[in-house]
PDB file of N, CA and C in Angstrom:
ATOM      1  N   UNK A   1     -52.046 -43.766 -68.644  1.00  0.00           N
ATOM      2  CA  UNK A   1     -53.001 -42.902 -67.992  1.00  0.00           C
ATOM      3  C   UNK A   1     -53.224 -41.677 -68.874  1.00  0.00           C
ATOM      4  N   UNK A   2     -54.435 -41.164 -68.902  1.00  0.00           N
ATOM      5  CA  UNK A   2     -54.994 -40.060 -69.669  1.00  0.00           C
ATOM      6  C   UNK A   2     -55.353 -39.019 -68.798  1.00  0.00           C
ATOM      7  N   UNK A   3     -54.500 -37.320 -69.382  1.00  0.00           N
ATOM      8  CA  UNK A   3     -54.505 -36.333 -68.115  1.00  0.00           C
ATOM      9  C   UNK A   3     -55.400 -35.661 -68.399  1.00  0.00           C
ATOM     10  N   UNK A   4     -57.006 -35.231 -68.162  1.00  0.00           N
ATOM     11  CA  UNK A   4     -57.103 -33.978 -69.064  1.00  0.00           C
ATOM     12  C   UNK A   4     -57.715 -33.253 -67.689  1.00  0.00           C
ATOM     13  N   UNK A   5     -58.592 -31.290 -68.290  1.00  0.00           N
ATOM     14  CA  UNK A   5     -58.271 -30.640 -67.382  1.00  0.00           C
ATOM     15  C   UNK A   5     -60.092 -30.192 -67.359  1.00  0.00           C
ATOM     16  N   UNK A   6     -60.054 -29.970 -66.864  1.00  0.00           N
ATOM     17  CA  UNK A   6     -61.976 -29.186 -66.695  1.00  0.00           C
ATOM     18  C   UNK A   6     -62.240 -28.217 -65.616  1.00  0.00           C
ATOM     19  N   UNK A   7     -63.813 -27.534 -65.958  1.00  0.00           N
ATOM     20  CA  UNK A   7     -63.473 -26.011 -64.884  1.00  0.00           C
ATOM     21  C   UNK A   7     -64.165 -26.811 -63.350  1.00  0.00           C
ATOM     22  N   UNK A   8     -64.062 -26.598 -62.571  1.00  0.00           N
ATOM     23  CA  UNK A   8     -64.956 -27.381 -61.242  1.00  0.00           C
ATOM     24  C   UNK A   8     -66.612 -26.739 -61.448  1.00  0.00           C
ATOM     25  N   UNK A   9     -66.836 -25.749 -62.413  1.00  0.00           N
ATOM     26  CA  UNK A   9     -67.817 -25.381 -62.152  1.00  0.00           C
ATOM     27  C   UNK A   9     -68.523 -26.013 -63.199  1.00  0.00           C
ATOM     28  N   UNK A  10     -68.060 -27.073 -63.870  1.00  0.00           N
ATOM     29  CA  UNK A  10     -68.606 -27.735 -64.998  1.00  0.00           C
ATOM     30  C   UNK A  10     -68.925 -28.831 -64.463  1.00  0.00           C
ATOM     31  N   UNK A  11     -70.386 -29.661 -64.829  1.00  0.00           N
ATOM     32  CA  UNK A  11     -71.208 -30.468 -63.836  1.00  0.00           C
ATOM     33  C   UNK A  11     -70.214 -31.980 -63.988  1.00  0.00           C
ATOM     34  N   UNK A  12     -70.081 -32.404 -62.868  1.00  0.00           N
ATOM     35  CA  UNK A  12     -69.301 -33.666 -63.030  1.00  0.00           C
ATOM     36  C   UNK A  12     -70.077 -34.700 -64.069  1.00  0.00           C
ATOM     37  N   UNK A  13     -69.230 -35.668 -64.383  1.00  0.00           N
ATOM     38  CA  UNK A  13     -69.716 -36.778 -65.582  1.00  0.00           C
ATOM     39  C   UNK A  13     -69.094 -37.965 -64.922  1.00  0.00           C
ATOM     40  N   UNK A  14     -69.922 -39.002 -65.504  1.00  0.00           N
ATOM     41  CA  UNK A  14     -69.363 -40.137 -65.360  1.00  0.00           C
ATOM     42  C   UNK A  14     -67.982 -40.868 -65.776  1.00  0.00           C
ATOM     43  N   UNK A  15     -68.124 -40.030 -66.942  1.00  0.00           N
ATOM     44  CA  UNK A  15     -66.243 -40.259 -67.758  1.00  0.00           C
ATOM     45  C   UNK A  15     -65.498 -39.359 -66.970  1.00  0.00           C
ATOM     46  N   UNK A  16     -65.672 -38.702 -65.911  1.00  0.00           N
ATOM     47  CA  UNK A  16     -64.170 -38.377 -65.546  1.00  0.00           C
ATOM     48  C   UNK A  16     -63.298 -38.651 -64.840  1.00  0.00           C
ATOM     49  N   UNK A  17     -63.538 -40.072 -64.419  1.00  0.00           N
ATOM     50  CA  UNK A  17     -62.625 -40.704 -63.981  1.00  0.00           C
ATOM     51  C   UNK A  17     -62.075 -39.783 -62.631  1.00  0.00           C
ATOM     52  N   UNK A  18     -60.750 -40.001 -62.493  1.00  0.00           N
ATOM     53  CA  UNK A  18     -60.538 -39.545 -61.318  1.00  0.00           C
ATOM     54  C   UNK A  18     -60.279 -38.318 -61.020  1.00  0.00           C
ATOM     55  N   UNK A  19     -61.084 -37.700 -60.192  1.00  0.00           N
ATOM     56  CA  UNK A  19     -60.983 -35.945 -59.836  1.00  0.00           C
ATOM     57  C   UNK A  19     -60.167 -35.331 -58.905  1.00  0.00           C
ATOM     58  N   UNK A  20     -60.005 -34.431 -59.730  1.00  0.00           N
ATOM     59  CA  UNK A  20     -58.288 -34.170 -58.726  1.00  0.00           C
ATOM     60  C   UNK A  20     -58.325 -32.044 -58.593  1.00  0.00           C
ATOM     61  N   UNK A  21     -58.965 -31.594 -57.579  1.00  0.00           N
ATOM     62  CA  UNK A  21     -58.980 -30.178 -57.870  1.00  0.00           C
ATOM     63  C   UNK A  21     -57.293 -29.824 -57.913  1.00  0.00           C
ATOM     64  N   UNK A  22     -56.826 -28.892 -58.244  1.00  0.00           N
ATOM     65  CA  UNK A  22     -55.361 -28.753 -58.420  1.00  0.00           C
ATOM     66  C   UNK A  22     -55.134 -27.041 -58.085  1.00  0.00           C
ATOM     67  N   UNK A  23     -55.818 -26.376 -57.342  1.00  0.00           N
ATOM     68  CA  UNK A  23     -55.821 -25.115 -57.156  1.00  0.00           C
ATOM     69  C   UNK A  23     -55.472 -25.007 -55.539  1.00  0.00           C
ATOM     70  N   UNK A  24     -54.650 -24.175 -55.280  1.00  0.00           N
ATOM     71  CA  UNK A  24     -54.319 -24.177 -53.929  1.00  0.00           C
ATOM     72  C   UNK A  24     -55.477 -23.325 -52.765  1.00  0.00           C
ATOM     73  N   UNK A  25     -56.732 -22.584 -53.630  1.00  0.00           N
ATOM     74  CA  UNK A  25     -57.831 -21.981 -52.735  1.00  0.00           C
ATOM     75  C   UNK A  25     -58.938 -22.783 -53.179  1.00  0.00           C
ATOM     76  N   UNK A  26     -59.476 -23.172 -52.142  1.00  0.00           N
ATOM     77  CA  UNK A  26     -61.166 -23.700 -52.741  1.00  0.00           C
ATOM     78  C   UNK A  26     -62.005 -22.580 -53.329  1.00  0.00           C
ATOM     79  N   UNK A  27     -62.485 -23.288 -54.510  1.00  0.00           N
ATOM     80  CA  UNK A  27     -63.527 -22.503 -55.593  1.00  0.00           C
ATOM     81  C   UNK A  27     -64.179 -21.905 -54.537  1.00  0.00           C
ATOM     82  N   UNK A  28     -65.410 -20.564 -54.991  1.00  0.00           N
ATOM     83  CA  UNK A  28     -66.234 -19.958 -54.464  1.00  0.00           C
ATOM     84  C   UNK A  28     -67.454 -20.388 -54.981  1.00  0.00           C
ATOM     85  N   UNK A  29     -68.431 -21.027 -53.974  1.00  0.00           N
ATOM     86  CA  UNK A  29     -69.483 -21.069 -54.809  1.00  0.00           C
ATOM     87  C   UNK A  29     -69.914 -22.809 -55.129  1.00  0.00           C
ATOM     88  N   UNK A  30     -69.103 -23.207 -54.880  1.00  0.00           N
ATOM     89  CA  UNK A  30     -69.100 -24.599 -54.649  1.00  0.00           C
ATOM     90  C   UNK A  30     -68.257 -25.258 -53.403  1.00  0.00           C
ATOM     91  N   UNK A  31     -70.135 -26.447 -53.347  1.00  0.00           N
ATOM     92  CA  UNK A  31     -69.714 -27.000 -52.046  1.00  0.00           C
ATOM     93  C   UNK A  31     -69.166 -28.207 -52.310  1.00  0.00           C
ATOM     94  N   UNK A  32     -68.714 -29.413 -50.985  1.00  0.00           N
ATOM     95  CA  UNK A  32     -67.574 -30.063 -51.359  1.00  0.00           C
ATOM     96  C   UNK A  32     -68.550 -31.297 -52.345  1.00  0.00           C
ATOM     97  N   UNK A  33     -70.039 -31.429 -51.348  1.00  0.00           N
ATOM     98  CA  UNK A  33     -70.162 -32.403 -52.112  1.00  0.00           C
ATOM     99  C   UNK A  33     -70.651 -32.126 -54.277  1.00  0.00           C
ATOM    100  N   UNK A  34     -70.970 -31.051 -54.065  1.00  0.00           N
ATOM    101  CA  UNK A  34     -71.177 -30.862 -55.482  1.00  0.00           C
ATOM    102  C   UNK A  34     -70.037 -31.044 -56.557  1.00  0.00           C
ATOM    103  N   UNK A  35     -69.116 -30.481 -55.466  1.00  0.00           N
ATOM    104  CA  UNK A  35     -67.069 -30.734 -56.394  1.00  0.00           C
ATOM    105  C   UNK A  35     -67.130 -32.022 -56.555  1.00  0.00           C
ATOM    106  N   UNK A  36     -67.831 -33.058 -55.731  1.00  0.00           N
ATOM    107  CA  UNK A  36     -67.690 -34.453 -56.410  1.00  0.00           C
ATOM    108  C   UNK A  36     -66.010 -34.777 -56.662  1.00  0.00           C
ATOM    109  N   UNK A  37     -65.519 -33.973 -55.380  1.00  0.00           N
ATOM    110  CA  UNK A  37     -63.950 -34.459 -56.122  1.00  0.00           C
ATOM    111  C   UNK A  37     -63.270 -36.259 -55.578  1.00  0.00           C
ATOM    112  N   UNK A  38     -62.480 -36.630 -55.354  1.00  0.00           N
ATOM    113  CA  UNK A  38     -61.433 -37.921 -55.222  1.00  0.00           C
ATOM    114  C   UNK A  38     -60.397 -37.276 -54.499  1.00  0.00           C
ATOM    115  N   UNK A  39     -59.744 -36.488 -55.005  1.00  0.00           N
ATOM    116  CA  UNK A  39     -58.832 -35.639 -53.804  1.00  0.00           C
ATOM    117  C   UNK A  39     -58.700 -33.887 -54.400  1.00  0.00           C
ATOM    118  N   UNK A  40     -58.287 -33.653 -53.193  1.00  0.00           N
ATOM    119  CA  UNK A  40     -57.544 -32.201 -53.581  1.00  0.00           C
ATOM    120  C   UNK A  40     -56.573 -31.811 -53.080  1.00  0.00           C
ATOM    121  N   UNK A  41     -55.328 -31.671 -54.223  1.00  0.00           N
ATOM    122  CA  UNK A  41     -54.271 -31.651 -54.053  1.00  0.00           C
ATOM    123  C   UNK A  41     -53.415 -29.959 -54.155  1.00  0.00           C
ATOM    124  N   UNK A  42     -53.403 -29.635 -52.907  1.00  0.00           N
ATOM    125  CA  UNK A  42     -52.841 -28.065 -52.749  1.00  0.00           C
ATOM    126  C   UNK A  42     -51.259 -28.016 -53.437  1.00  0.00           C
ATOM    127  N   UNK A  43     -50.891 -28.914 -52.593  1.00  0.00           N
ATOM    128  CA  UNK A  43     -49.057 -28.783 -52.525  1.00  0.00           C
ATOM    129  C   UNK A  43     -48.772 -28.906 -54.172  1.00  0.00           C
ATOM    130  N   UNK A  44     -49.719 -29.096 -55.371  1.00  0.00           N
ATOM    131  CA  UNK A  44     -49.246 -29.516 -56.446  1.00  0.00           C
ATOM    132  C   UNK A  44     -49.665 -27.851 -56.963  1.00  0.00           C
ATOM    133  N   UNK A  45     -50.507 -26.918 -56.646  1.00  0.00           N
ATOM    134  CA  UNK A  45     -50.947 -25.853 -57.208  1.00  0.00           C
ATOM    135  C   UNK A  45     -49.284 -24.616 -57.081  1.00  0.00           C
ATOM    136  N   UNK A  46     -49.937 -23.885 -57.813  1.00  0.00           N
ATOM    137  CA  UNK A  46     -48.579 -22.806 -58.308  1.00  0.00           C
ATOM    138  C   UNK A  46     -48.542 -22.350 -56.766  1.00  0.00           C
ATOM    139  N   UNK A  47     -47.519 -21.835 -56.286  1.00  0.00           N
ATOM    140  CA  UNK A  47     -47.177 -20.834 -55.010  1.00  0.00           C
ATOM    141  C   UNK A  47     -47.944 -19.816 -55.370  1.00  0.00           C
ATOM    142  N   UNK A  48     -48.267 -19.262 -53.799  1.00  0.00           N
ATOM    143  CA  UNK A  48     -49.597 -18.036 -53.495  1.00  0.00           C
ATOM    144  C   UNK A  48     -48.490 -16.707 -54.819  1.00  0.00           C
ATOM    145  N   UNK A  49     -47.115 -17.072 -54.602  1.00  0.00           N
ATOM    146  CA  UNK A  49     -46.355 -15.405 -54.901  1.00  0.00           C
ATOM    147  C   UNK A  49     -46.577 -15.426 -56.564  1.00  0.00           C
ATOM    148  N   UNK A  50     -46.285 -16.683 -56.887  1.00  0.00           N
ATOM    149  CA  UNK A  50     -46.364 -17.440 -58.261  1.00  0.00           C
ATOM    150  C   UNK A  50     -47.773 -16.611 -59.110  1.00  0.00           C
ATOM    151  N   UNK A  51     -49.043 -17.146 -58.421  1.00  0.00           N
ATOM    152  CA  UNK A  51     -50.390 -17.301 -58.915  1.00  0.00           C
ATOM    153  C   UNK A  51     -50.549 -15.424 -58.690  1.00  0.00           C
ATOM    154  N   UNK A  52     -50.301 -14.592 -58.034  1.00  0.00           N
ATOM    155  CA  UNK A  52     -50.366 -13.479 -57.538  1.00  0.00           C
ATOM    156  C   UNK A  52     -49.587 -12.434 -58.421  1.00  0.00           C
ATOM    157  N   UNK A  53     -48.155 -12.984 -59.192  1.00  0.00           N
ATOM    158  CA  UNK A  53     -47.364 -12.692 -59.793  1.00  0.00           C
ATOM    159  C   UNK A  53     -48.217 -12.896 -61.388  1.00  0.00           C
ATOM    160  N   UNK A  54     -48.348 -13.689 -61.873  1.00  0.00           N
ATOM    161  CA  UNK A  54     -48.931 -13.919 -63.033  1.00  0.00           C
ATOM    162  C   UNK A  54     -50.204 -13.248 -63.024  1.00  0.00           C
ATOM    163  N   UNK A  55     -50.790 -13.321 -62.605  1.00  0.00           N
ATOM    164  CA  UNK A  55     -52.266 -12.899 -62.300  1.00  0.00           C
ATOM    165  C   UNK A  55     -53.181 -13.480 -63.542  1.00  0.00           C
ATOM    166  N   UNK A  56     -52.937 -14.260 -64.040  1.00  0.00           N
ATOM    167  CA  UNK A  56     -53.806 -14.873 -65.539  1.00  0.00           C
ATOM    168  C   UNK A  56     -53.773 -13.863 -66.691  1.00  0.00           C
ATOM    169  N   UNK A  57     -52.592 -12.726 -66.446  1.00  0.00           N
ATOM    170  CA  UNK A  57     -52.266 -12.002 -67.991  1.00  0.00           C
ATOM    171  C   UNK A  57     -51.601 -13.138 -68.873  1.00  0.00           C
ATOM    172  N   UNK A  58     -52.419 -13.161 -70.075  1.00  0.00           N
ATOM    173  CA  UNK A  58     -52.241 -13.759 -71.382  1.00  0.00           C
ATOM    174  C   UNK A  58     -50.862 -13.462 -71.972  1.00  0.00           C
ATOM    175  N   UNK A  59     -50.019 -12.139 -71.573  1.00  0.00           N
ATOM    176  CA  UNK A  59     -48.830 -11.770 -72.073  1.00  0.00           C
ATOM    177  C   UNK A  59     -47.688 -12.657 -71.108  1.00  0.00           C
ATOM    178  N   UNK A  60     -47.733 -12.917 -69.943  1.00  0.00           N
ATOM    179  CA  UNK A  60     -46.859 -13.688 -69.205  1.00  0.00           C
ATOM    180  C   UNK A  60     -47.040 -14.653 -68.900  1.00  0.00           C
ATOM    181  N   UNK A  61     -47.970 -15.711 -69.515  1.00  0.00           N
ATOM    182  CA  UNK A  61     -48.247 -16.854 -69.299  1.00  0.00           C
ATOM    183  C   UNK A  61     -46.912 -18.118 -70.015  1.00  0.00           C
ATOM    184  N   UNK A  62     -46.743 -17.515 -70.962  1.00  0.00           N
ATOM    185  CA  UNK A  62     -45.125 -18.573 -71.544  1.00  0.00           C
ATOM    186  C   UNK A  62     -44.226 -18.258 -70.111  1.00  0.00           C
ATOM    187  N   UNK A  63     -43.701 -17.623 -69.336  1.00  0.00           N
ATOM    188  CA  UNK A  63     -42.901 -17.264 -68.439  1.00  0.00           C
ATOM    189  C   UNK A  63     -43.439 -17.885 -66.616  1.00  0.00           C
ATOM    190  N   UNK A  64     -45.313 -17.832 -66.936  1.00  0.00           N
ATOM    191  CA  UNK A  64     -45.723 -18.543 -65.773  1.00  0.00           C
ATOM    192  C   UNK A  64     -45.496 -19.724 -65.684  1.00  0.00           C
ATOM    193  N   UNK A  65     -45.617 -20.588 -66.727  1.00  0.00           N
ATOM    194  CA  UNK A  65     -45.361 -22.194 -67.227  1.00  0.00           C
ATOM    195  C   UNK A  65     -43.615 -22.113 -67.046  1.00  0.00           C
ATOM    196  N   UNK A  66     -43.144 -21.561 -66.915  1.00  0.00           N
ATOM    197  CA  UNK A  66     -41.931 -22.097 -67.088  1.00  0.00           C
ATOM    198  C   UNK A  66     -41.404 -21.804 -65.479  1.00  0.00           C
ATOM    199  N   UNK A  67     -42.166 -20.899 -64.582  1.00  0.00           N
ATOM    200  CA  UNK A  67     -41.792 -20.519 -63.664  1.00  0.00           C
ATOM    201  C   UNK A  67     -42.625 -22.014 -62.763  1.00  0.00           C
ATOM    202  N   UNK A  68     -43.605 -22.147 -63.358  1.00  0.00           N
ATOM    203  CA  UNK A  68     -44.680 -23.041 -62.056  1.00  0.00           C
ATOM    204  C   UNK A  68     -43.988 -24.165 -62.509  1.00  0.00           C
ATOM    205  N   UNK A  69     -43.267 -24.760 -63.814  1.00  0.00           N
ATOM    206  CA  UNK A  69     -42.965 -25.989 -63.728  1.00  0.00           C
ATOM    207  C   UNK A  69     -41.418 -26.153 -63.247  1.00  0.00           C
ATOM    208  N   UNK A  70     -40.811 -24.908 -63.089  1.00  0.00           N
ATOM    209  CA  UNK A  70     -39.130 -25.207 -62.022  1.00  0.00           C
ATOM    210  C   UNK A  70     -39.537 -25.761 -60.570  1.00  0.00           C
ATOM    211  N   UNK A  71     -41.204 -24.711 -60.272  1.00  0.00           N
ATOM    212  CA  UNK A  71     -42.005 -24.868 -59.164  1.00  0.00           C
ATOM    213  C   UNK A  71     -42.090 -26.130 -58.607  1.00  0.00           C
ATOM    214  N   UNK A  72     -42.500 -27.257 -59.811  1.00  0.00           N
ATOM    215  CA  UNK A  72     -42.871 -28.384 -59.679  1.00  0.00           C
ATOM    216  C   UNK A  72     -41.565 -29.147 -59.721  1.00  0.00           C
ATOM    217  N   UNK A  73     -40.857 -29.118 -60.119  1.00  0.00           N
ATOM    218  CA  UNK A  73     -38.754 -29.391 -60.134  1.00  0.00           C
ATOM    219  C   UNK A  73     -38.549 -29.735 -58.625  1.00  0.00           C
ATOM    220  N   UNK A  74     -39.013 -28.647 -58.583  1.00  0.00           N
ATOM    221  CA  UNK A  74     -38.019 -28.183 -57.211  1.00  0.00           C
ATOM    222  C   UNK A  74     -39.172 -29.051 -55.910  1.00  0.00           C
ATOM    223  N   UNK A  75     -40.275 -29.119 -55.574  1.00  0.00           N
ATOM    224  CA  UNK A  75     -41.281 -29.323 -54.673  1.00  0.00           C
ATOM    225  C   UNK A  75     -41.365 -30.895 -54.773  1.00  0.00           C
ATOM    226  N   UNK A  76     -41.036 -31.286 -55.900  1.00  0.00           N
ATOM    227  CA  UNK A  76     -41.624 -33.090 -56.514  1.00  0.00           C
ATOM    228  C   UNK A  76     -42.946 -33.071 -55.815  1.00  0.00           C
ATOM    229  N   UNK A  77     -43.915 -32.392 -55.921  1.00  0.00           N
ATOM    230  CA  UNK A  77     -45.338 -31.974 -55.720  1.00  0.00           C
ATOM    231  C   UNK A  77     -46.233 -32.751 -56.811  1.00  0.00           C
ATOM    232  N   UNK A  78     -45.405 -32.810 -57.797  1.00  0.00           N
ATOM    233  CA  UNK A  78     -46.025 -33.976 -59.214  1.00  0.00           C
ATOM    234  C   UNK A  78     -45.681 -35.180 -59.320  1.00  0.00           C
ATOM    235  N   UNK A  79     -44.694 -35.502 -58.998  1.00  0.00           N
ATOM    236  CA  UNK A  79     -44.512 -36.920 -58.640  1.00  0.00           C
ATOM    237  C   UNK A  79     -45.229 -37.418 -57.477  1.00  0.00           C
ATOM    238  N   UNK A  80     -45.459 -36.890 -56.603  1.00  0.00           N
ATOM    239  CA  UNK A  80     -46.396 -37.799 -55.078  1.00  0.00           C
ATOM    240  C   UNK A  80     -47.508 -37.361 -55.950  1.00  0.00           C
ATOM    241  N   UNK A  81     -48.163 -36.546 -56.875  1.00  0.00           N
ATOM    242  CA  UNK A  81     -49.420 -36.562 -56.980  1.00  0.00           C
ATOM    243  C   UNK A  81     -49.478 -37.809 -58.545  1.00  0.00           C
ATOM    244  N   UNK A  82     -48.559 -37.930 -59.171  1.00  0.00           N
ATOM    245  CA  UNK A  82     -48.534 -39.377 -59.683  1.00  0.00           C
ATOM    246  C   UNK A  82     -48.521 -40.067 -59.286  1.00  0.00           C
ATOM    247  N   UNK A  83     -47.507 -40.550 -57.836  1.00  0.00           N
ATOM    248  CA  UNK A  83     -48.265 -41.712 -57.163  1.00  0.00           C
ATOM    249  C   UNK A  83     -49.264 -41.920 -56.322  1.00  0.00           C
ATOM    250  N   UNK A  84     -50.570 -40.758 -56.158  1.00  0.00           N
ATOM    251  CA  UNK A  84     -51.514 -41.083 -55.492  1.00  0.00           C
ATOM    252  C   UNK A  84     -51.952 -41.648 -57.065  1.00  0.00           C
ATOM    253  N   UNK A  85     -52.454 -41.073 -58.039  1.00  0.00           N
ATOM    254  CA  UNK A  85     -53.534 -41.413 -59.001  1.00  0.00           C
ATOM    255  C   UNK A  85     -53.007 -42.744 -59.978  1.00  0.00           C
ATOM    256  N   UNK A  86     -51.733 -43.565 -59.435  1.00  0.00           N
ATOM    257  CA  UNK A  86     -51.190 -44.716 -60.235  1.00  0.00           C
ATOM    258  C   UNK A  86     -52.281 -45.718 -60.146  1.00  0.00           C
ATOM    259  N   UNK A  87     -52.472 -45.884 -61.058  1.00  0.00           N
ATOM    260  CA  UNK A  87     -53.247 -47.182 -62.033  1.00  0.00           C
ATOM    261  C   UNK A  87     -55.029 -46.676 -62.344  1.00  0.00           C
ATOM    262  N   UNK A  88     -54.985 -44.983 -62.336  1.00  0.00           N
ATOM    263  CA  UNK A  88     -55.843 -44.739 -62.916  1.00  0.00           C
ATOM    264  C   UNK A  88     -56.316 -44.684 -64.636  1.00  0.00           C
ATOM    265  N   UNK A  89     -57.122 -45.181 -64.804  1.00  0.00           N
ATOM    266  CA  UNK A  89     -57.484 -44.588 -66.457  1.00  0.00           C
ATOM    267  C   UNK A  89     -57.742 -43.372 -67.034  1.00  0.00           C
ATOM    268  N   UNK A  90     -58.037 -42.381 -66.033  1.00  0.00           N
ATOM    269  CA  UNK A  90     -58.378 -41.621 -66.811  1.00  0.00           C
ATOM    270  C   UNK A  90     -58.025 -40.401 -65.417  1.00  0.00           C
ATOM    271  N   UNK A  91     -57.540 -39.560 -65.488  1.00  0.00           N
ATOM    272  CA  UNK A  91     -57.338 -38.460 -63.858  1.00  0.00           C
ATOM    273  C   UNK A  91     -58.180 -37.165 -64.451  1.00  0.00           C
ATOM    274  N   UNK A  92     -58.794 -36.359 -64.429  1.00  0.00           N
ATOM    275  CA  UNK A  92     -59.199 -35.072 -64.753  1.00  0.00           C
ATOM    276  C   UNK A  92     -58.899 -33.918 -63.542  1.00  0.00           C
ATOM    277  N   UNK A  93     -57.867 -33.161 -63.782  1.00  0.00           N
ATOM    278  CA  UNK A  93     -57.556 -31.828 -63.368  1.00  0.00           C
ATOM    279  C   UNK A  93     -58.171 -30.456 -62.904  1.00  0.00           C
ATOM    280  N   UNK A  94     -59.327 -30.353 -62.085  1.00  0.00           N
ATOM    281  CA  UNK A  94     -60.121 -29.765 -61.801  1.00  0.00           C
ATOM    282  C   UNK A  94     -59.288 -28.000 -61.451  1.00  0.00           C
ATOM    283  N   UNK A  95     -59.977 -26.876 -62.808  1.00  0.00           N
ATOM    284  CA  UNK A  95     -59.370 -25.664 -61.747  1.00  0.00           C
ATOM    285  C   UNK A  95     -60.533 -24.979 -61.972  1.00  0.00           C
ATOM    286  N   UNK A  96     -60.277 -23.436 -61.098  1.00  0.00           N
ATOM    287  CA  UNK A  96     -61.604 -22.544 -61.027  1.00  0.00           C
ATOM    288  C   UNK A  96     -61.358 -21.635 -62.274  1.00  0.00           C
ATOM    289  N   UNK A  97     -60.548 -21.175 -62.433  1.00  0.00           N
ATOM    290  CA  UNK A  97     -60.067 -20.149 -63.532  1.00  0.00           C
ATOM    291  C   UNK A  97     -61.182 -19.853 -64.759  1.00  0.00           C
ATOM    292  N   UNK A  98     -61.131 -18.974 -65.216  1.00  0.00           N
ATOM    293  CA  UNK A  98     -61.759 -19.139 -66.650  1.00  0.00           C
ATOM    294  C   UNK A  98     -61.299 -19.364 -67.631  1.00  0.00           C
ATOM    295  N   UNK A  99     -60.010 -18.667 -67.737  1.00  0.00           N
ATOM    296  CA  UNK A  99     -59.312 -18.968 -68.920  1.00  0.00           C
ATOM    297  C   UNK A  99     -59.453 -20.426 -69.001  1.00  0.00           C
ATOM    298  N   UNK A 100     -58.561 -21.112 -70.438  1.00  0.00           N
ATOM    299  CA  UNK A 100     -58.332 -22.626 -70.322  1.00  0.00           C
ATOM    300  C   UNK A 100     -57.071 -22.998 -70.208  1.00  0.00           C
ATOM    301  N   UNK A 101     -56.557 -21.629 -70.337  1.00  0.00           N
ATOM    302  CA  UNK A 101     -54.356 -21.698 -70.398  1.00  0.00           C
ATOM    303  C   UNK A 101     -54.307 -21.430 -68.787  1.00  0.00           C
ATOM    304  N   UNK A 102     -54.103 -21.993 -68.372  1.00  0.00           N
ATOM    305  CA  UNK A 102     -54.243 -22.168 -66.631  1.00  0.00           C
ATOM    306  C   UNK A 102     -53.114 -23.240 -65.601  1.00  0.00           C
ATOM    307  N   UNK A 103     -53.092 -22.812 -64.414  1.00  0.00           N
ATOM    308  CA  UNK A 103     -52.078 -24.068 -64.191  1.00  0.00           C
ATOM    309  C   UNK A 103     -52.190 -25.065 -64.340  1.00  0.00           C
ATOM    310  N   UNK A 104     -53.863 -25.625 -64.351  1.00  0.00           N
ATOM    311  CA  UNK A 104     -53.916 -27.020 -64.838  1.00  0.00           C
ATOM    312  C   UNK A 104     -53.912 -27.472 -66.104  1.00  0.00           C
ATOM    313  N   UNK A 105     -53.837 -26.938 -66.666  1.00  0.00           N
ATOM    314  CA  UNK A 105     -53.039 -27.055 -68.362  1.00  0.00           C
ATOM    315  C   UNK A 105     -51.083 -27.620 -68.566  1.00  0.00           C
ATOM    316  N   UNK A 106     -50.762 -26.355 -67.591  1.00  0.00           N
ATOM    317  CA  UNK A 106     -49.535 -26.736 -67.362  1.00  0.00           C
ATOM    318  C   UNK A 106     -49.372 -27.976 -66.938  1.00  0.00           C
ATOM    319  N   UNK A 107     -49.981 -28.184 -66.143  1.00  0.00           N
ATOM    320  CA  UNK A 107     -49.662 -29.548 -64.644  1.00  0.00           C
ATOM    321  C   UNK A 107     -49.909 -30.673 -65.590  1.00  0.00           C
ATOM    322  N   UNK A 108     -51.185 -30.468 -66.600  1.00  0.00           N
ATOM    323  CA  UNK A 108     -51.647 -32.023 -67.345  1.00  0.00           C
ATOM    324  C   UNK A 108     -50.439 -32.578 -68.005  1.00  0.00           C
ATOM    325  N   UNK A 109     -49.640 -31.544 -68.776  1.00  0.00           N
ATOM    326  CA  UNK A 109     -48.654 -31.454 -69.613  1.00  0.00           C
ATOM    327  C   UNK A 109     -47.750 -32.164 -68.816  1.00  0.00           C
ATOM    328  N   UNK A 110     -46.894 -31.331 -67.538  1.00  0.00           N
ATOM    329  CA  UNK A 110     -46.352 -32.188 -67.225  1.00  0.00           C
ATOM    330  C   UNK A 110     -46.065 -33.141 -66.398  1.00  0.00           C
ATOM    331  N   UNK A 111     -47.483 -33.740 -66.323  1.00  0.00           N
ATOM    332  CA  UNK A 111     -47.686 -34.846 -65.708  1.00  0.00           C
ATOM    333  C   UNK A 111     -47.776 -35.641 -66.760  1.00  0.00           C
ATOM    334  N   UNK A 112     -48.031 -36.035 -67.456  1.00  0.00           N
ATOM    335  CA  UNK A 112     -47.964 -36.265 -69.215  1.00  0.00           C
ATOM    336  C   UNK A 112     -46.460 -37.207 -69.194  1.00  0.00           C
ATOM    337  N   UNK A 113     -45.547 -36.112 -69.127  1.00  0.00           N
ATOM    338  CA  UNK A 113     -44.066 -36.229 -70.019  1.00  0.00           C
ATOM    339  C   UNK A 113     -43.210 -36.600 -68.634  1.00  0.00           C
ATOM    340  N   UNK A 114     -43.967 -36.435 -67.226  1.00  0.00           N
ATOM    341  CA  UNK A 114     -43.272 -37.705 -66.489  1.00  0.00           C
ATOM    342  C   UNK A 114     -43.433 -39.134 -66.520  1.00  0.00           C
ATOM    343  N   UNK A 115     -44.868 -39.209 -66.979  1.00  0.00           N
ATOM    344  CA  UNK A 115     -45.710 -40.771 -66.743  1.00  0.00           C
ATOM    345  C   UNK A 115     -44.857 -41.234 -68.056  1.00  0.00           C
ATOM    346  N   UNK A 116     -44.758 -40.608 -69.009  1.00  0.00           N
ATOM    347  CA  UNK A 116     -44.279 -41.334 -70.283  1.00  0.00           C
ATOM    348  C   UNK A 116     -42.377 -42.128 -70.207  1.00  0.00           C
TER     349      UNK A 116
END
């Protein structure tokens, strides 16, 4: 399976296989049917204290990844969301963020190095 990550506000495609928003608040600004999503998976997004704590500073982002993926340790929030998307080809990681270093960057990663 192939993980990759895209913004929700970027127009869906036919290659993206299966859509998976990964943010624990629904985007602003988009409605459900335009999200064009497959599921949306809260319980896999960083904790409210987590996402609130980091706030998308570029200086604590090595320390957010390491905090959201004990996150994911501890919740097995990535494993049930591997076995919803098993025997997909292709999953795409839907977040709102702007940056591209984001939790769904993290999550692709290690959803990645469990499947393997």
């Amino acid at each position: 399976m192939r993980i990759v990550t895209k913004r929700i506000y970027d127009h869906p495609a036919d290659d993206d296989g299966y859509r998976v928003l990964v943010d624990r608040l629904w985007p602003r600004g988009v409605s459900k049917e335009k999200a064009d999503l497959d599921l949306w998976d809260k319980d896999v997004a960083p904790s409210s204290e987590l996402r609130e704590w980091w706030n998308h500073d570029p200086e604590t982002y090595l320390e957010f990844e390491r905090r959201y993926e004990a996150e994911l340790d501890d919740s097995g929030a990535a494993m049930s969301l591997l076995d919803k998307v098993s025997g997909q080809e292709l999953v795409t990681l839907l977040f709102a963020a702007h940056d591209p270093e984001n939790n769904a960057t993290v999550l692709a990663a290690y959803l990645t190095r469990l499947d393997s």
